[in-house]
N, C-alpha and C. Protein backbone atom coordinates (compact mmCIF):
# COMPACT_ATOMS: atom_id res chain seq x y z
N UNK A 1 -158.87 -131.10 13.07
CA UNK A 1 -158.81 -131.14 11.63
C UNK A 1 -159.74 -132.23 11.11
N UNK A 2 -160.41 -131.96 10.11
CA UNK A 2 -161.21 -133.14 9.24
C UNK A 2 -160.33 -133.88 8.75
N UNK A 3 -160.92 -135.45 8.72
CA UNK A 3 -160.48 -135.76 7.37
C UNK A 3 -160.96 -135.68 6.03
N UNK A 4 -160.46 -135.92 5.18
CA UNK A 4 -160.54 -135.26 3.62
C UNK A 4 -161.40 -136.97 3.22
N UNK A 5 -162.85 -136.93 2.61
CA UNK A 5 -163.30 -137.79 2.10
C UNK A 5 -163.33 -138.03 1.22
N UNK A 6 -163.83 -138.74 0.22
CA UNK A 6 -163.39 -138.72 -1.42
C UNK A 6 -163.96 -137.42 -2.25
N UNK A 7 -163.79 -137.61 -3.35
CA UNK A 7 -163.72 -136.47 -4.31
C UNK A 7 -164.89 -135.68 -4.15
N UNK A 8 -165.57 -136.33 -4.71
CA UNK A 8 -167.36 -136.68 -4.65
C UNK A 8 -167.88 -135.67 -3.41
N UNK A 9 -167.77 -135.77 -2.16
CA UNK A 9 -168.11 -135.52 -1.08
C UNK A 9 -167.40 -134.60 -0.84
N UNK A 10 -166.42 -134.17 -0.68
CA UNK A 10 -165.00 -132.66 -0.47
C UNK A 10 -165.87 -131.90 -1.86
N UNK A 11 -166.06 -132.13 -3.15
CA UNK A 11 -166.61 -131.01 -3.75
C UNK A 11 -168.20 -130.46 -3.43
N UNK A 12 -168.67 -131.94 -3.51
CA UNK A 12 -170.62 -131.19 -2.49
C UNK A 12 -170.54 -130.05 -1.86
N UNK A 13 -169.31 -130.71 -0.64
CA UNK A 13 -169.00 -129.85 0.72
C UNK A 13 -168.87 -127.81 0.74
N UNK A 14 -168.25 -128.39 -0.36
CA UNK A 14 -167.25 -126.65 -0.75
C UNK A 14 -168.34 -125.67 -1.50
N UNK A 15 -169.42 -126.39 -2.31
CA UNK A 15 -170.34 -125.51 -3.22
C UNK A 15 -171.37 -124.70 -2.21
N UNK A 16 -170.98 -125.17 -0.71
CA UNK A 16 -172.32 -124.64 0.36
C UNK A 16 -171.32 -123.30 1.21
N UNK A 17 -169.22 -123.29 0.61
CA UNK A 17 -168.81 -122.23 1.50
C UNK A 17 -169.31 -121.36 0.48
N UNK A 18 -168.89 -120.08 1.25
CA UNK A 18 -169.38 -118.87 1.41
C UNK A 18 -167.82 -118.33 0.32
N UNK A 19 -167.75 -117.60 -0.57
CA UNK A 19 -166.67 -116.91 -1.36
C UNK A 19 -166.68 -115.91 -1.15
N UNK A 20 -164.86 -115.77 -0.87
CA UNK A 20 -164.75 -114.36 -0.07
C UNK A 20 -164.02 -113.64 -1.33
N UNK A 21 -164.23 -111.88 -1.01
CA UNK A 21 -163.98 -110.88 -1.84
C UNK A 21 -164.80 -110.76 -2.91
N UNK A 22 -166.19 -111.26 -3.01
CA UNK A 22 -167.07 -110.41 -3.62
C UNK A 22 -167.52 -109.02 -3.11
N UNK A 23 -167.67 -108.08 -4.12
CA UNK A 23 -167.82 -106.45 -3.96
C UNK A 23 -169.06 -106.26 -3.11
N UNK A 24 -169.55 -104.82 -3.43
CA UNK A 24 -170.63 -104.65 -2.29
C UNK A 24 -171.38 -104.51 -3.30
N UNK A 25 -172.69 -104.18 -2.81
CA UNK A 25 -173.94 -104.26 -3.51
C UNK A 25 -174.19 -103.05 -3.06
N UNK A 26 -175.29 -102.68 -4.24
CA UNK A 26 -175.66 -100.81 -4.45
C UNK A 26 -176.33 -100.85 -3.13
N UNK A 27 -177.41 -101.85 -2.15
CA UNK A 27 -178.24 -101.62 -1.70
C UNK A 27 -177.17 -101.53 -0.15
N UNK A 28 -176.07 -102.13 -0.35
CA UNK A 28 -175.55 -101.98 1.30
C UNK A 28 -174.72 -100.91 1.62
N UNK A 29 -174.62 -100.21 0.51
CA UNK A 29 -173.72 -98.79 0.59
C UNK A 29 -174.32 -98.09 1.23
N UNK A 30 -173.78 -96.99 1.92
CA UNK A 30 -174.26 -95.70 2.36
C UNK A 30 -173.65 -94.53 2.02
N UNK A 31 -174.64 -93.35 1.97
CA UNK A 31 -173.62 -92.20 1.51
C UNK A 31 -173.01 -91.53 2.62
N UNK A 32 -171.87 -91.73 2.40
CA UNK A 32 -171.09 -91.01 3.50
C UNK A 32 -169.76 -91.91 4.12
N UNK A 33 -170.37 -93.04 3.57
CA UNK A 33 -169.52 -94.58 3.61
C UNK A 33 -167.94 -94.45 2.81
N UNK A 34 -166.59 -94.20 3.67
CA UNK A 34 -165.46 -94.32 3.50
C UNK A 34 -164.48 -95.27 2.90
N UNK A 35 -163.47 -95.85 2.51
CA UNK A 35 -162.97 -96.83 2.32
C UNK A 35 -161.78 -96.38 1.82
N UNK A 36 -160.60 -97.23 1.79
CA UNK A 36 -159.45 -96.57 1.19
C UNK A 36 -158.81 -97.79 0.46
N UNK A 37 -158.11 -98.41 -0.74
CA UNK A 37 -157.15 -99.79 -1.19
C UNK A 37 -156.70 -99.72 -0.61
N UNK A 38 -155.91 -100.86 -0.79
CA UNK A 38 -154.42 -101.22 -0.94
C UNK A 38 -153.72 -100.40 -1.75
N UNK A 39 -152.41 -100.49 -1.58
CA UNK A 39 -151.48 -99.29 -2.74
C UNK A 39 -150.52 -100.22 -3.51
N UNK A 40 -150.39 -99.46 -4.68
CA UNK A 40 -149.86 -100.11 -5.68
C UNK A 40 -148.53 -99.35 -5.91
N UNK A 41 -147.46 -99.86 -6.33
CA UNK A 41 -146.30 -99.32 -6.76
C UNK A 41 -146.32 -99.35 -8.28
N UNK A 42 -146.15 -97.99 -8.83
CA UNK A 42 -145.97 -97.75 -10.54
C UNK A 42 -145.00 -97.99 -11.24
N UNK A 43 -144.78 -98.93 -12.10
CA UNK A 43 -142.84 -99.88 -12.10
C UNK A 43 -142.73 -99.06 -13.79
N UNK A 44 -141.87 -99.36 -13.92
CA UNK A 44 -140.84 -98.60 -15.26
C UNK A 44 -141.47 -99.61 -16.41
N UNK A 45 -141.94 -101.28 -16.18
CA UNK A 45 -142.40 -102.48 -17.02
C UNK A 45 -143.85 -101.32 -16.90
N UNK A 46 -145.00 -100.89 -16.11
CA UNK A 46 -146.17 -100.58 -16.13
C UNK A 46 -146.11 -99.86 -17.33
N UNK A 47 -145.36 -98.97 -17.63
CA UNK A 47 -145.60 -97.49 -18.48
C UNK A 47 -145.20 -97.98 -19.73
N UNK A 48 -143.90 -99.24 -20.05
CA UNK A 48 -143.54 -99.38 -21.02
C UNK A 48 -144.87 -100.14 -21.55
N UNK A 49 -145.58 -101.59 -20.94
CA UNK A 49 -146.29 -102.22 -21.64
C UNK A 49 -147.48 -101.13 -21.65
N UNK A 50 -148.11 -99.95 -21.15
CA UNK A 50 -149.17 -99.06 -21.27
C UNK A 50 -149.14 -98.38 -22.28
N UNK A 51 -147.96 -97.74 -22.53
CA UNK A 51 -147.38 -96.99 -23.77
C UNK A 51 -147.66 -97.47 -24.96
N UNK A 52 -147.43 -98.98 -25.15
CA UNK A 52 -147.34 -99.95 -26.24
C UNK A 52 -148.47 -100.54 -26.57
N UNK A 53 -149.38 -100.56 -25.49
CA UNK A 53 -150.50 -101.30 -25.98
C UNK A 53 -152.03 -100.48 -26.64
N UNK A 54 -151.43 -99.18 -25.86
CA UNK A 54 -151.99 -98.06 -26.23
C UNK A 54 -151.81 -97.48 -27.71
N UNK A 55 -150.27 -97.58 -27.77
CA UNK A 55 -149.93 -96.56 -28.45
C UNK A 55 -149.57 -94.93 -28.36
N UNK A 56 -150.05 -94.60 -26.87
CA UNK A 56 -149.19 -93.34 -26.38
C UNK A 56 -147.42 -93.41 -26.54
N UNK A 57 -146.94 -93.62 -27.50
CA UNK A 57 -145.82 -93.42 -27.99
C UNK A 57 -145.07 -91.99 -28.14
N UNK A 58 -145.79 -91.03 -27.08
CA UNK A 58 -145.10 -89.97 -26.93
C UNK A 58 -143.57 -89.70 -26.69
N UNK A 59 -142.83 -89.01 -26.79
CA UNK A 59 -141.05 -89.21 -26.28
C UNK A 59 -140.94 -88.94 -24.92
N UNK A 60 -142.00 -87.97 -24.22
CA UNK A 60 -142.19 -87.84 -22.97
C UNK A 60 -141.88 -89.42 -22.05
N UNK A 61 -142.72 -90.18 -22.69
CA UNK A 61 -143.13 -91.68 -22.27
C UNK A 61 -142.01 -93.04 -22.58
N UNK A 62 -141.28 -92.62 -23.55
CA UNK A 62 -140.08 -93.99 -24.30
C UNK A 62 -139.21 -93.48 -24.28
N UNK A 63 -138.75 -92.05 -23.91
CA UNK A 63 -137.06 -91.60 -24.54
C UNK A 63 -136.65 -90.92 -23.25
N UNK A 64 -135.89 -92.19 -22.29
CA UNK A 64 -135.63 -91.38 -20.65
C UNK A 64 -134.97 -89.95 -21.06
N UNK A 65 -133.56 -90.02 -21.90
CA UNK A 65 -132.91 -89.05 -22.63
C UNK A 65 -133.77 -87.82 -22.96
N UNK A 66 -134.74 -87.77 -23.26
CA UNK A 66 -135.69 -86.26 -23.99
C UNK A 66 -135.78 -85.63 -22.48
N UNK A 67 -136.60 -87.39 -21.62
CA UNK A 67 -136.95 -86.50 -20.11
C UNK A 67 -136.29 -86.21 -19.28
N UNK A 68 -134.39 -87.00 -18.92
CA UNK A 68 -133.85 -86.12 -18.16
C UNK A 68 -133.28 -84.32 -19.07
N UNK A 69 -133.62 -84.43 -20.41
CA UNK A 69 -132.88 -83.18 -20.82
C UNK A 69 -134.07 -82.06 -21.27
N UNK A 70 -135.34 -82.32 -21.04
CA UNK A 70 -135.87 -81.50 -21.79
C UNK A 70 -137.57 -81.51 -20.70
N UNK A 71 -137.79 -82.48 -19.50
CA UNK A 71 -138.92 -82.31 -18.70
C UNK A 71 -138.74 -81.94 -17.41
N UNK A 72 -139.73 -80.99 -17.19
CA UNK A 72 -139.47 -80.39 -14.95
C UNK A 72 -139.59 -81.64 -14.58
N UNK A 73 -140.08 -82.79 -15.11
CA UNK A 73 -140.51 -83.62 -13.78
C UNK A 73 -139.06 -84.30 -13.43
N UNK A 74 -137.86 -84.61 -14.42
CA UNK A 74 -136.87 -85.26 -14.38
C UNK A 74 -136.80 -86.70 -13.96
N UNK A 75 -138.07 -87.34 -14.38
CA UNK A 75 -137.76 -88.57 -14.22
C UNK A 75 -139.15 -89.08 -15.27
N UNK A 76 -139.04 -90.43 -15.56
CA UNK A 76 -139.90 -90.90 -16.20
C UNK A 76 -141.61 -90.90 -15.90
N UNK A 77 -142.31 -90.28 -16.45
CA UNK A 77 -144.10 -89.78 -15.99
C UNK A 77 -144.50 -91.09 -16.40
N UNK A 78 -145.86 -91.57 -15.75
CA UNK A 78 -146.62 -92.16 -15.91
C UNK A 78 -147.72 -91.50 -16.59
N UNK A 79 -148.64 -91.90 -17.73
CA UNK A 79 -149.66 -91.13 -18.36
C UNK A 79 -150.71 -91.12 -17.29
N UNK A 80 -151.68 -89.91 -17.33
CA UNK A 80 -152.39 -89.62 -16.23
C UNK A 80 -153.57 -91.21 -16.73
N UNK A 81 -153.38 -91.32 -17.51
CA UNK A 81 -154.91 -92.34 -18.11
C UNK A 81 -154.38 -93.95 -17.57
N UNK A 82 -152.90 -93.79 -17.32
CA UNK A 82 -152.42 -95.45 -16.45
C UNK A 82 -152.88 -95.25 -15.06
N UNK A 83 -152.61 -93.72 -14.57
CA UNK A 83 -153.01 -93.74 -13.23
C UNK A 83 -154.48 -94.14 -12.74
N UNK A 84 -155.27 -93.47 -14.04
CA UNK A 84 -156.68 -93.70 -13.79
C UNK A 84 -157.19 -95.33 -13.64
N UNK A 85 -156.25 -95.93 -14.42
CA UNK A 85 -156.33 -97.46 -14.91
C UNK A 85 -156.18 -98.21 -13.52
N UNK A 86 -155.07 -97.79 -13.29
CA UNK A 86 -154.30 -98.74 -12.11
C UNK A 86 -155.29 -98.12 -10.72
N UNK A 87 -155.51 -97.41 -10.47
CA UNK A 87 -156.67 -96.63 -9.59
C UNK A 87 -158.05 -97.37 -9.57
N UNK A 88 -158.40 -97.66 -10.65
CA UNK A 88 -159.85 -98.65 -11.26
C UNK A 88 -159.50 -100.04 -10.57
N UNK A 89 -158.10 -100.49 -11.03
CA UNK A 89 -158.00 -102.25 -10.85
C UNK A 89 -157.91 -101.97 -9.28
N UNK A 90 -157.51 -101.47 -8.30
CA UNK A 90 -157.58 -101.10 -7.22
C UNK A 90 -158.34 -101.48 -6.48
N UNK A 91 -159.70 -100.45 -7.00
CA UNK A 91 -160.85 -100.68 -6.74
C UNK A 91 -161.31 -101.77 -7.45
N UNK A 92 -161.24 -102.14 -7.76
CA UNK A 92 -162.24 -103.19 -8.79
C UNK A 92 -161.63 -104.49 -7.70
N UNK A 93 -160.23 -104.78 -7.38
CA UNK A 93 -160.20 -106.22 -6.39
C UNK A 93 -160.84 -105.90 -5.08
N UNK A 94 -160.97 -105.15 -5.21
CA UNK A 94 -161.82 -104.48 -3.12
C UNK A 94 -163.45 -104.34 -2.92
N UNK A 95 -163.73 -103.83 -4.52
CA UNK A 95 -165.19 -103.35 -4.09
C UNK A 95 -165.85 -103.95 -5.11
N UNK A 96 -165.79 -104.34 -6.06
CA UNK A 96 -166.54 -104.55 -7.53
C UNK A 96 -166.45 -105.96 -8.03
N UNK A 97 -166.03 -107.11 -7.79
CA UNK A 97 -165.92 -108.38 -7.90
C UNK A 97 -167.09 -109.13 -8.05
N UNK A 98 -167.94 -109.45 -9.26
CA UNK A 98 -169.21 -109.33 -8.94
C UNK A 98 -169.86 -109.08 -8.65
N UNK A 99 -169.98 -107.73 -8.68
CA UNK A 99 -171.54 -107.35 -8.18
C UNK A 99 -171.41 -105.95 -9.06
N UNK A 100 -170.55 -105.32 -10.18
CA UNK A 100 -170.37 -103.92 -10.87
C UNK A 100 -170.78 -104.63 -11.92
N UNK A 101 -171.54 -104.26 -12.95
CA UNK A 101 -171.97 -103.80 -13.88
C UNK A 101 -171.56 -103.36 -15.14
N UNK A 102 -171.59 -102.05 -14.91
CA UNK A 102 -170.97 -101.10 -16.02
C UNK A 102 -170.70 -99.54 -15.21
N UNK A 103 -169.63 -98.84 -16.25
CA UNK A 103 -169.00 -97.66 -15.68
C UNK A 103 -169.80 -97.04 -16.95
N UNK A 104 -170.29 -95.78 -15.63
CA UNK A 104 -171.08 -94.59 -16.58
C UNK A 104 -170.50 -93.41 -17.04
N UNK A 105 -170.12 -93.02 -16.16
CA UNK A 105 -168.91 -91.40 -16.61
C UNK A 105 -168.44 -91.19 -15.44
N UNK A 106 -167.57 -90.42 -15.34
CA UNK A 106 -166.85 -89.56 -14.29
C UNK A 106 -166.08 -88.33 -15.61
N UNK A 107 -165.99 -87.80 -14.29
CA UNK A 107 -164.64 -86.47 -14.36
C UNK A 107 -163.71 -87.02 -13.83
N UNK A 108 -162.63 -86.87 -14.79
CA UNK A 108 -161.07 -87.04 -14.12
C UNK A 108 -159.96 -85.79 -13.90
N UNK A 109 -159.79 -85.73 -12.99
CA UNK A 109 -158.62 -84.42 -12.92
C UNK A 109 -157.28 -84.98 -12.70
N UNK A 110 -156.49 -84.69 -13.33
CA UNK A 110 -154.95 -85.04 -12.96
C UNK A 110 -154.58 -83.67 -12.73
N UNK A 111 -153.86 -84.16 -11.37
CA UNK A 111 -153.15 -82.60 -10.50
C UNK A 111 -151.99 -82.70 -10.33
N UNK A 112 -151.41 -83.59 -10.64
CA UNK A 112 -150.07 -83.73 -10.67
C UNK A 112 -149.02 -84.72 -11.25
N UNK A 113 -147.80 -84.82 -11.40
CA UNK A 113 -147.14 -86.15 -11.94
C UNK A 113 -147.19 -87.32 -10.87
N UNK A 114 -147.20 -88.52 -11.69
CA UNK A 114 -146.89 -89.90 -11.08
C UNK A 114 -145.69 -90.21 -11.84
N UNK A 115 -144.57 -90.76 -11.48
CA UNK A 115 -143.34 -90.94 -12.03
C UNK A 115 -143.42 -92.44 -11.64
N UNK A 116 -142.37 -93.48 -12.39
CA UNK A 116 -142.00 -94.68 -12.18
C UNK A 116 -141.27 -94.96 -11.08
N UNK A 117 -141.86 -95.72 -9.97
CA UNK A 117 -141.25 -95.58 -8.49
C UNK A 117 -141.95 -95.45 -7.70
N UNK A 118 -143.49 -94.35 -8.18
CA UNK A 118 -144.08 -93.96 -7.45
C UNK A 118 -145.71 -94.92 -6.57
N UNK A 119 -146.06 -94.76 -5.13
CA UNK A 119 -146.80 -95.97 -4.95
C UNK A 119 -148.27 -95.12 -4.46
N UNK A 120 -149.29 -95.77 -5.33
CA UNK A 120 -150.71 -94.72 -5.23
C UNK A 120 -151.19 -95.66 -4.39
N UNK A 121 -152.40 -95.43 -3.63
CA UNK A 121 -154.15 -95.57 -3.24
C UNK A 121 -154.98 -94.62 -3.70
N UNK A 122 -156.08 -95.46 -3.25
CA UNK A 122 -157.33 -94.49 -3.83
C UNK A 122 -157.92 -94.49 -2.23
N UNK A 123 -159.06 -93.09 -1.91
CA UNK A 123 -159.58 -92.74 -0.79
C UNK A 123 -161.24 -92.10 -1.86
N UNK A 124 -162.23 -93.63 -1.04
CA UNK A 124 -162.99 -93.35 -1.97
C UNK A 124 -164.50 -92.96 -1.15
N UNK A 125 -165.08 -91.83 -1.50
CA UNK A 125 -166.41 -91.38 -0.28
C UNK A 125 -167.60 -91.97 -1.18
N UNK A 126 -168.91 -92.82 -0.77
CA UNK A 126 -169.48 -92.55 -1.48
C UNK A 126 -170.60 -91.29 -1.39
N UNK A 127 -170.85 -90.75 -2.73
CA UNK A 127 -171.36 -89.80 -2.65
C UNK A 127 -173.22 -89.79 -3.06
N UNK A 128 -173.57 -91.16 -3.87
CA UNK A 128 -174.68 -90.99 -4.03
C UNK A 128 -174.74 -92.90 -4.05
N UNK A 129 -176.17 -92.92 -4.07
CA UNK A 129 -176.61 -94.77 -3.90
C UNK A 129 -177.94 -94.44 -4.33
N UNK A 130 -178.67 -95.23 -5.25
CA UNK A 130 -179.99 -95.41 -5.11
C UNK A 130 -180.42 -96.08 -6.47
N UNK A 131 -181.29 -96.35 -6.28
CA UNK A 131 -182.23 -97.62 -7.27
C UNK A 131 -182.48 -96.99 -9.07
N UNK A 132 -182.63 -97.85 -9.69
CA UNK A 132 -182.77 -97.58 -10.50
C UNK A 132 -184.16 -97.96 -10.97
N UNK A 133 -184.81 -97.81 -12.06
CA UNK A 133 -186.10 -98.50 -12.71
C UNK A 133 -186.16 -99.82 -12.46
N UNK A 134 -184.84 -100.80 -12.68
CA UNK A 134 -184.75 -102.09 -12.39
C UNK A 134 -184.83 -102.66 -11.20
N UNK A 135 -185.73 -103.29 -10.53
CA UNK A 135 -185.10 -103.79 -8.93
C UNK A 135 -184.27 -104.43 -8.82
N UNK A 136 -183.39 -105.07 -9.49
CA UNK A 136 -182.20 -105.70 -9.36
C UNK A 136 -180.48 -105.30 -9.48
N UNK A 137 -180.81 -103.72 -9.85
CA UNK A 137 -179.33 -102.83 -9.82
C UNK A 137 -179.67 -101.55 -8.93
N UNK A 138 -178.88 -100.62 -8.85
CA UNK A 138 -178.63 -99.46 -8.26
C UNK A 138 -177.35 -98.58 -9.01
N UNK A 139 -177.68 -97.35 -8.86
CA UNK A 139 -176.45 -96.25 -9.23
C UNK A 139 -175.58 -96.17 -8.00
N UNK A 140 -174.39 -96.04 -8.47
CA UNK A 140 -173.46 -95.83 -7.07
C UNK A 140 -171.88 -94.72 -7.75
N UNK A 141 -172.16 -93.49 -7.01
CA UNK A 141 -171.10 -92.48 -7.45
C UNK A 141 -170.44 -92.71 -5.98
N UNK A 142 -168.81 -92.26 -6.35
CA UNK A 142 -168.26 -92.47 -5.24
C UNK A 142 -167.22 -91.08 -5.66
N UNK A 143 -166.71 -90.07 -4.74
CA UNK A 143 -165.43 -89.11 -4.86
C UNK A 143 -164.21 -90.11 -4.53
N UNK A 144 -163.20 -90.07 -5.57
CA UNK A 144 -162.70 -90.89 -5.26
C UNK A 144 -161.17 -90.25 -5.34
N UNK A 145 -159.82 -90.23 -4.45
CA UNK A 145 -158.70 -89.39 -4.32
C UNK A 145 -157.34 -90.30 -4.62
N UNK A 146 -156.82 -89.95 -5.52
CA UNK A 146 -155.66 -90.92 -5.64
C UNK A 146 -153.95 -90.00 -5.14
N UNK A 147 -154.08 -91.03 -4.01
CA UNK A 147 -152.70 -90.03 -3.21
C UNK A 147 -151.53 -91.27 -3.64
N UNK A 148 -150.63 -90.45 -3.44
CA UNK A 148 -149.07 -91.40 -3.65
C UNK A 148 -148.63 -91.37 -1.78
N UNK A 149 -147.58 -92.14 -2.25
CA UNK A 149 -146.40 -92.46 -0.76
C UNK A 149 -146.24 -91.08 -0.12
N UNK A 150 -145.91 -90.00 -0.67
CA UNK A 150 -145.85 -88.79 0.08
C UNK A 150 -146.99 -87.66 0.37
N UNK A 151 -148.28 -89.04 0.22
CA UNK A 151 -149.40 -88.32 1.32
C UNK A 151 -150.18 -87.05 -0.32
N UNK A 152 -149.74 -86.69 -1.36
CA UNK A 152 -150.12 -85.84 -2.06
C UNK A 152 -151.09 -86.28 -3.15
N UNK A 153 -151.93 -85.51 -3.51
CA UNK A 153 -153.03 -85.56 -4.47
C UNK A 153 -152.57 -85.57 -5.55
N UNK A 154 -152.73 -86.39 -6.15
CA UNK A 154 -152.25 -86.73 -7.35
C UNK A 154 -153.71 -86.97 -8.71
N UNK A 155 -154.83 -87.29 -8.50
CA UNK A 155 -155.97 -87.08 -9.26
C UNK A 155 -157.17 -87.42 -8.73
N UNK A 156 -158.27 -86.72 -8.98
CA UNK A 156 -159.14 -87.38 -8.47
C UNK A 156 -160.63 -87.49 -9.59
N UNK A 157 -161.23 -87.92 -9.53
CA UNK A 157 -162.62 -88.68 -10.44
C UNK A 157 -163.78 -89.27 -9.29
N UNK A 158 -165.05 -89.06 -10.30
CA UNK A 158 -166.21 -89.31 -9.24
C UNK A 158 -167.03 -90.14 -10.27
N UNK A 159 -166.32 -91.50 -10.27
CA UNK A 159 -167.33 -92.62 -11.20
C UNK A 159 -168.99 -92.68 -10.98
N UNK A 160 -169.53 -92.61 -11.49
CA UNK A 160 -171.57 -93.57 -11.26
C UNK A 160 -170.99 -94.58 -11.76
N UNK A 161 -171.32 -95.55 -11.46
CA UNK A 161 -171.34 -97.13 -11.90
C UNK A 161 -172.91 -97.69 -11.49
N UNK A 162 -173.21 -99.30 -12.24
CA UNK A 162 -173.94 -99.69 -12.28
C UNK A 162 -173.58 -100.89 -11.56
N UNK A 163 -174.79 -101.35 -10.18
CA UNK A 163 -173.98 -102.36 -9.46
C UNK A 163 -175.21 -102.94 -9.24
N UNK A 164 -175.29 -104.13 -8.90
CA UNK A 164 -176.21 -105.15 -8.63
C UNK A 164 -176.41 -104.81 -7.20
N UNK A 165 -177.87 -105.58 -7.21
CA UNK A 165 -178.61 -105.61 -5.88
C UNK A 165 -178.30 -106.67 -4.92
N UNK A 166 -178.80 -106.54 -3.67
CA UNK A 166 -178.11 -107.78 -2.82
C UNK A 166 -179.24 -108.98 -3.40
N UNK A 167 -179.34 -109.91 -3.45
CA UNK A 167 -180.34 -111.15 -3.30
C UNK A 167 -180.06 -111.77 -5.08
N UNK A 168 -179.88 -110.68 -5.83
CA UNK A 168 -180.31 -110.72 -7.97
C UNK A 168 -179.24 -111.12 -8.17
């Protein structure tokens, strides 16, 4: 073990480590290149503060009562646009931490319900990489699959994003 020297000298020291969990860069991707999160559990607090901040104030979404008496799913839904959300922050602590840009478009499909309880990942391929006019970014599309705990497809979307180069 070191010892710890004064202030002065312990901060010099630390500005030369290396910081971990920055994202990848457009230029080190490959297409064909796999990856899957961590999984998140969808809590009953997620949908209420999503609902509210949104304003999706549907009864589907605030009135358990409408949904055990009046929805197939019989339990409280998550809006497909939280799933997409919580799917993004996902990705965004794994792959995108400095070094993303901006989000260009995707297609989103929702194929099924997410209910409160329920725990997603994302399974993400990339599908395209390459340079842009700028030498200092790249385009990066990825197919990306959001399964729950019981292994099922639940939506999927194929972002382009804008991501920095390695060295810029």
């Amino acid at each position: 073990m070191s010892q710890l020297k004064d202030s002065q000298d312990m901060n010099e020291s630390w500005l030369e480590t290396p910081v971990m969990g920055i994202g990848q860069y457009w230029d080190d991707v490959k297409v064909g290149q796999r990856f899957r999160t961590l999984a998140r559990t969808i809590t009953e607090a997620d949908i209420t503060f999503f609902v509210g901040v949104t304003g999706m104030v549907e009864e589907m979404f605030t009135n358990i009562e409408y949904v055990k008496a009046e929805s197939k799913i019989g339990s409280r839904p998550a809006p497909g646009s939280l799933v997409f959300c919580i799917s993004e922050g996902l990705l965004m602590q794994s792959t995108m931490q400095r070094t993303g840009m901006a989000f260009l478009e995707c297609d989103l499909r929702i194929l099924r319900p997410t209910v409160a309880g329920d725990t997603i990942h994302v399974q993400a391929e990339v599908i395209e990489a390459r340079a842009t006019s700028k030498p200092d970014r790249g385009l990066v599309r990825t197919a990306n699959r959001v399964v729950n705990q019981r292994n099922e497809l639940v939506a999927t979307y194929n972002p382009l994003r804008m991501v920095k180069g390695r060295g810029y």
